[in-house]
Protein backbone atom coordinates (compact mmCIF):
# COMPACT_ATOMS: atom_id res chain seq x y z
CA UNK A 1 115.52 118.35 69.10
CA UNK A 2 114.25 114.89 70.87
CA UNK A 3 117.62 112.94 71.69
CA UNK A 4 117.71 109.33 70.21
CA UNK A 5 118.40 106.47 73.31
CA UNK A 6 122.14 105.08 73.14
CA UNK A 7 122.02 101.33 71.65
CA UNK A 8 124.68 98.85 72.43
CA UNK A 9 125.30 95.58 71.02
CA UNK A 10 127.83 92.45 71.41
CA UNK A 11 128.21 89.31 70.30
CA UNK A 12 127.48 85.50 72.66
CA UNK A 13 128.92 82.54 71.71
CA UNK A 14 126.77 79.79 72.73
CA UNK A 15 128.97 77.54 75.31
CA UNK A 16 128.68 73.77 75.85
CA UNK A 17 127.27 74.62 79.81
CA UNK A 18 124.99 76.67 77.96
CA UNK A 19 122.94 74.19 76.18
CA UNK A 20 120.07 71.64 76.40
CA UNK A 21 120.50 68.03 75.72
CA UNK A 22 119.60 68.40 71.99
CA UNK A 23 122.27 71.20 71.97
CA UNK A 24 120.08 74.41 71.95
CA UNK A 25 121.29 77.51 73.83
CA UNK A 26 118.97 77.27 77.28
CA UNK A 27 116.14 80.03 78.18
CA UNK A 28 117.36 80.78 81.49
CA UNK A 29 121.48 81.44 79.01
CA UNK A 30 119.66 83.85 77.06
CA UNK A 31 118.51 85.31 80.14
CA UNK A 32 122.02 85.79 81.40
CA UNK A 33 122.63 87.33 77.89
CA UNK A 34 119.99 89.63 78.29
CA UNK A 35 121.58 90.74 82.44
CA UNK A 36 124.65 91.03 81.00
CA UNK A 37 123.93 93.10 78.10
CA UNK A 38 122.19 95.54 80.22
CA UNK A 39 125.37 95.91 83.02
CA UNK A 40 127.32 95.85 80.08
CA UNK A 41 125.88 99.42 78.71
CA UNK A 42 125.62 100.91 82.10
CA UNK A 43 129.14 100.28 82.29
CA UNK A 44 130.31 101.94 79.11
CA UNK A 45 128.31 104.81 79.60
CA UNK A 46 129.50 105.49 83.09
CA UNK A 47 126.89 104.41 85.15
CA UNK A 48 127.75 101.18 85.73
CA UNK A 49 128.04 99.35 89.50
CA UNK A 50 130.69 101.17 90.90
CA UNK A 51 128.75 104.90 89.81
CA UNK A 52 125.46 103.41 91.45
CA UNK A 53 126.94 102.16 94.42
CA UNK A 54 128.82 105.54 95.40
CA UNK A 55 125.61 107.35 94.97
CA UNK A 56 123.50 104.81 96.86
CA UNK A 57 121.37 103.76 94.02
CA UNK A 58 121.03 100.42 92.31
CA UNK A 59 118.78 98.77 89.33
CA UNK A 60 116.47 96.13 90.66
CA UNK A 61 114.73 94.20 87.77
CA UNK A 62 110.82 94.43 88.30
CA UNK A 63 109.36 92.85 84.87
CA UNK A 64 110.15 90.27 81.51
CA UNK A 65 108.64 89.27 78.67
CA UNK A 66 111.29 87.25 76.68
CA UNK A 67 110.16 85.80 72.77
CA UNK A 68 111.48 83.52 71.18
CA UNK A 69 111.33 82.82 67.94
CA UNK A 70 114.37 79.99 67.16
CA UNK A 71 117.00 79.04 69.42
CA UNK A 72 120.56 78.86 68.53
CA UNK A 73 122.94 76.10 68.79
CA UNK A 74 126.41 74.88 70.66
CA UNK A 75 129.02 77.11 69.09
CA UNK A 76 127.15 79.03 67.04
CA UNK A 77 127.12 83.76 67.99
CA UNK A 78 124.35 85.56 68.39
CA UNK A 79 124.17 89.30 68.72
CA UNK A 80 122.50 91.30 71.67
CA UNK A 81 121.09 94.73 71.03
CA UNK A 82 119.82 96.42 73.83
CA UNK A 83 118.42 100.61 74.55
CA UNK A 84 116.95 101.81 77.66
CA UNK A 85 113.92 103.39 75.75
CA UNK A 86 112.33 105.60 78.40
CA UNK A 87 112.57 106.52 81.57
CA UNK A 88 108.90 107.39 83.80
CA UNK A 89 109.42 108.26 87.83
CA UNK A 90 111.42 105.79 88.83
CA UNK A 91 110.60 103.35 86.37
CA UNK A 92 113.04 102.72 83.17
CA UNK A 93 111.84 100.53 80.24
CA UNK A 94 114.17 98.89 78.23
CA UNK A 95 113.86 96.91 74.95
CA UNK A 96 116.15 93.94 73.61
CA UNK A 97 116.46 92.46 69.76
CA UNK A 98 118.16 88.52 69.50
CA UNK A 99 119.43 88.23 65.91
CA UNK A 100 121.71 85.12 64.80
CA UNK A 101 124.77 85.58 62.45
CA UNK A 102 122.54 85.93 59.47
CA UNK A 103 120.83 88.96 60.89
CA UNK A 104 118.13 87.48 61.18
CA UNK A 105 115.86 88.85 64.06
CA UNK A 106 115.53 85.21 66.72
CA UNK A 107 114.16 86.90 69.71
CA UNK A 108 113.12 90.07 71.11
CA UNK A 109 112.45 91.10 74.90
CA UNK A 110 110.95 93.91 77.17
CA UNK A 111 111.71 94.55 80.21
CA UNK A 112 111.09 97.03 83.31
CA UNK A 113 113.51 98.31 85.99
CA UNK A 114 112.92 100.17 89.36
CA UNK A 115 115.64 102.54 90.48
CA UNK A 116 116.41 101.93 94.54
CA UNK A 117 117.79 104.11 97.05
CA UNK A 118 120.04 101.28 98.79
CA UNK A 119 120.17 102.80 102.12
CA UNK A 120 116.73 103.38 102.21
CA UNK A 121 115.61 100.52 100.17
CA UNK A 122 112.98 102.76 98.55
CA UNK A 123 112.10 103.47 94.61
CA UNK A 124 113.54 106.46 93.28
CA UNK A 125 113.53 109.53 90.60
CA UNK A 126 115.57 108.66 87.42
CA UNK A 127 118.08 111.48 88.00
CA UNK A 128 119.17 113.93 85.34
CA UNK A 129 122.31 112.60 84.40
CA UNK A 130 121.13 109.16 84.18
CA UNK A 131 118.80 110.22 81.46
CA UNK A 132 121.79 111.90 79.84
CA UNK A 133 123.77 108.76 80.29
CA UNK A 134 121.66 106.90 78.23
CA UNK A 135 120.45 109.07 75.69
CA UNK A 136 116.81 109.82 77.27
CA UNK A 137 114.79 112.65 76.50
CA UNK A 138 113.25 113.95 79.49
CA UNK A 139 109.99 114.00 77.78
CA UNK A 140 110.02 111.24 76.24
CA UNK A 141 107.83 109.03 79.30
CA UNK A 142 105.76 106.38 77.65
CA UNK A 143 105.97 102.87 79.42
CA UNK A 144 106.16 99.93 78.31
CA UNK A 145 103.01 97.42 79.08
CA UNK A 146 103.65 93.67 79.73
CA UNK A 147 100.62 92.28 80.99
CA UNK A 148 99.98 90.76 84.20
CA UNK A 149 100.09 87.33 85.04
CA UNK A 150 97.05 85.42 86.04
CA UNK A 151 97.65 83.54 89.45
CA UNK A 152 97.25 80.11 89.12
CA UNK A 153 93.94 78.33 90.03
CA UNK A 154 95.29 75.03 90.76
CA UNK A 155 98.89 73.09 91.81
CA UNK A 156 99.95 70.55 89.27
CA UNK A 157 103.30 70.54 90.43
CA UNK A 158 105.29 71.94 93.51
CA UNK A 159 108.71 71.70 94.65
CA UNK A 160 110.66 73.18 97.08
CA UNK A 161 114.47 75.04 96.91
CA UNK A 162 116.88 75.94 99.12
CA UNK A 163 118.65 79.59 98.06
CA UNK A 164 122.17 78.57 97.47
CA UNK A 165 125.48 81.12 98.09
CA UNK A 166 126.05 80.71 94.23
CA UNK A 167 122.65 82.18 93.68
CA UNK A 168 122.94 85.69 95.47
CA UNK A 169 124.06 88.60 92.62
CA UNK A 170 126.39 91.89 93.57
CA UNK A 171 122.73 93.55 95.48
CA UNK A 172 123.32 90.43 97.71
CA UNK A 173 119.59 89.14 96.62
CA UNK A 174 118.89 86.15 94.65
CA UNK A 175 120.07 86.70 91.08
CA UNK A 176 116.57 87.11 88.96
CA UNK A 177 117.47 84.10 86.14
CA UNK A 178 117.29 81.43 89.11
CA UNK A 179 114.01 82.35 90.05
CA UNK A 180 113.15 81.46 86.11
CA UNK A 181 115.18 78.16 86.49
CA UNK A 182 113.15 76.82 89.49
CA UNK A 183 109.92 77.31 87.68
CA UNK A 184 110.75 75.39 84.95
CA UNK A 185 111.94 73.10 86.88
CA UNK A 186 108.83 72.35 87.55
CA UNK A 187 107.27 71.76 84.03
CA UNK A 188 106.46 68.29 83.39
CA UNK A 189 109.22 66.37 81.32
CA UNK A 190 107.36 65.33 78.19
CA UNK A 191 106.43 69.24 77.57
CA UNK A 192 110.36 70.10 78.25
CA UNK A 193 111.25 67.13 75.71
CA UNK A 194 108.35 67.68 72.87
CA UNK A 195 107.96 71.56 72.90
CA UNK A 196 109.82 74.83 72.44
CA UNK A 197 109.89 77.51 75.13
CA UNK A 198 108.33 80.51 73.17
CA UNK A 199 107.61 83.26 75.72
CA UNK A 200 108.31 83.99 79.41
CA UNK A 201 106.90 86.49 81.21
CA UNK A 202 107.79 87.25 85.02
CA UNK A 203 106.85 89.71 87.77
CA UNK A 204 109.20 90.49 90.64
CA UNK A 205 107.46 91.16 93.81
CA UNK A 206 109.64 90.60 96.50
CA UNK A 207 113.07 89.44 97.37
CA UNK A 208 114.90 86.31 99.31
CA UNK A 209 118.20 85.57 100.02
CA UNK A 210 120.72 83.52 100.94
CA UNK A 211 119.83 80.29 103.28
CA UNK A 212 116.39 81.06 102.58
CA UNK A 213 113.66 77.30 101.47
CA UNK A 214 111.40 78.52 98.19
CA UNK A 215 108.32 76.73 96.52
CA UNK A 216 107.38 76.92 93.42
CA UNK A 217 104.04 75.85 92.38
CA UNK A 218 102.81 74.89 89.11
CA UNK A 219 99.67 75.07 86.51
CA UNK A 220 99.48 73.58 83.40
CA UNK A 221 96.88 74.81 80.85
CA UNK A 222 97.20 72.27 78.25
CA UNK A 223 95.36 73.91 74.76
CA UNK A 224 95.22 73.14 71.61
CA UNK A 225 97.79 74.66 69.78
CA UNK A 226 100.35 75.57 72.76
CA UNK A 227 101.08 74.88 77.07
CA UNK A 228 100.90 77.37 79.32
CA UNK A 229 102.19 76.81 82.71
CA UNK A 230 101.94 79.21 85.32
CA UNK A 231 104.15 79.39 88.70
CA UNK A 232 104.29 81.20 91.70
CA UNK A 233 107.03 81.29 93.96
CA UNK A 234 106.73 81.58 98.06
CA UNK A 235 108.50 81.57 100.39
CA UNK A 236 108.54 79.78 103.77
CA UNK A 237 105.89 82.26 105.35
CA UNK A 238 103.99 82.31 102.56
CA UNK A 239 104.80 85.54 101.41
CA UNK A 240 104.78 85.60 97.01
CA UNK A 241 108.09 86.35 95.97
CA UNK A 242 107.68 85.82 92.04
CA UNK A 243 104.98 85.07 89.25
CA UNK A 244 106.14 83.33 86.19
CA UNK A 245 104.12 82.30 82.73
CA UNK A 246 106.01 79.71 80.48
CA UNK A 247 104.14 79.11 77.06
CA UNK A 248 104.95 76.11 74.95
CA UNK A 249 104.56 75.56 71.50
């Protein structure tokens, strides 16, 4: 008998440092919902940070593609439910559901993690009692697909960052939501004011740290019915750290 994946849910309370100016819970929080949410399991089940980090291993977040169907408001809970669905090599896939305090299902999300070997800062196999952990059948090895992102053909907009101490997570690399934040950063202001954020899709290819100067550079694809902005991220040697895809509706 195929084991079912271990699902974990809790409950956000949308926070007044959380919000846009017309009160809405921001992207980039839901995000940090989303991060959370997936520590959070590891660390009921037993593998959490401390587990990894005596065994040399560590999660390092490869892929997103975040939708977004509503967006909740100051003070109002939302629930997170999260399940690492598969496991492939050293790949994990793992799914996310948004629902409000209805029930009502607000926002879903893929995503894709590659296990590292810290010491030698290679890609690992999913070991046994990880899949255990989290409910995984070792057969059970379909991936998820989130498409790639087109590179953009043309700057609209660029701007430069510098990588702040407040930005590095507990892998001592930039936490992945500020990469998100300085691309939309870059989206022009009247698409910020007079559109929603419905999907964001990134790709993590490499990392930077702390003291490091980014650029982002933008493309915006204005259609008919929707914006799509596309950013890439460099950094001072040119090297692409991070491909983002914002669509606006």
């Amino acid at each position: 008998m195929s084991k079912s994946p271990v699902v974990t849910d809790r409950d956000y309370t949308i926070h007044y440092y959380e919000v846009d100016i017309n009160k809405r819970v921001l992207m980039t929080s839901i995000m940090n919902y989303l991060g959370d949410m997936a520590m959070y399991q590891s660390e009921i089940l037993g593998v959490g940070i401390e587990q990894l980090s005596a065994n040399k291993m560590a999660w390092v977040l490869y892929k997103w593609d975040i939708k977004m169907e509503s967006y909740p408001l100051l003070n109002e809970t939302v629930k997170v439910k999260t399940f690492a669905c598969s496991f492939r090599g050293f790949y994990a896939y793992r799914k996310y559901e948004i629902m409000d305090v209805k029930g009502n299902n607000i926002g879903y999300a893929d995503s894709v993690w590659i296990l590292i070997n810290t010491d030698r800062k290679r890609p690992m196999r999913i070991t046994k009692d990880i899949y255990a952990a989290y409910g995984i059948d070792d057969s059970n090895n379909i991936s998820i697909d989130i498409d790639d992102i087109l590179s953009i053909t043309k700057v609209d907009i660029e701007k430069s960052f510098e990588v702040r101490y407040g930005d590095i997570d507990t892998n001592m690399h930039v936490n992945n939501v500020k990469y998100a934040t300085w691309a939309l950063e870059t989206v022009p202001k009247d698409i910020v004011l007079n559109y929603k954020l419905k999907n964001i899709k990134i790709t993590y290819e490499k990392e930077t740290t702390y003291g490091e100067t980014i650029k982002v550079s933008t493309e915006v694809l204005r259609e008919e019915d929707k914006i799509i902005c596309r950013h890439k991220i460099i950094n001072k040697e040119g090297s692409e750290l991070t491909l983002l895809e914002s669509t606006w509706i």
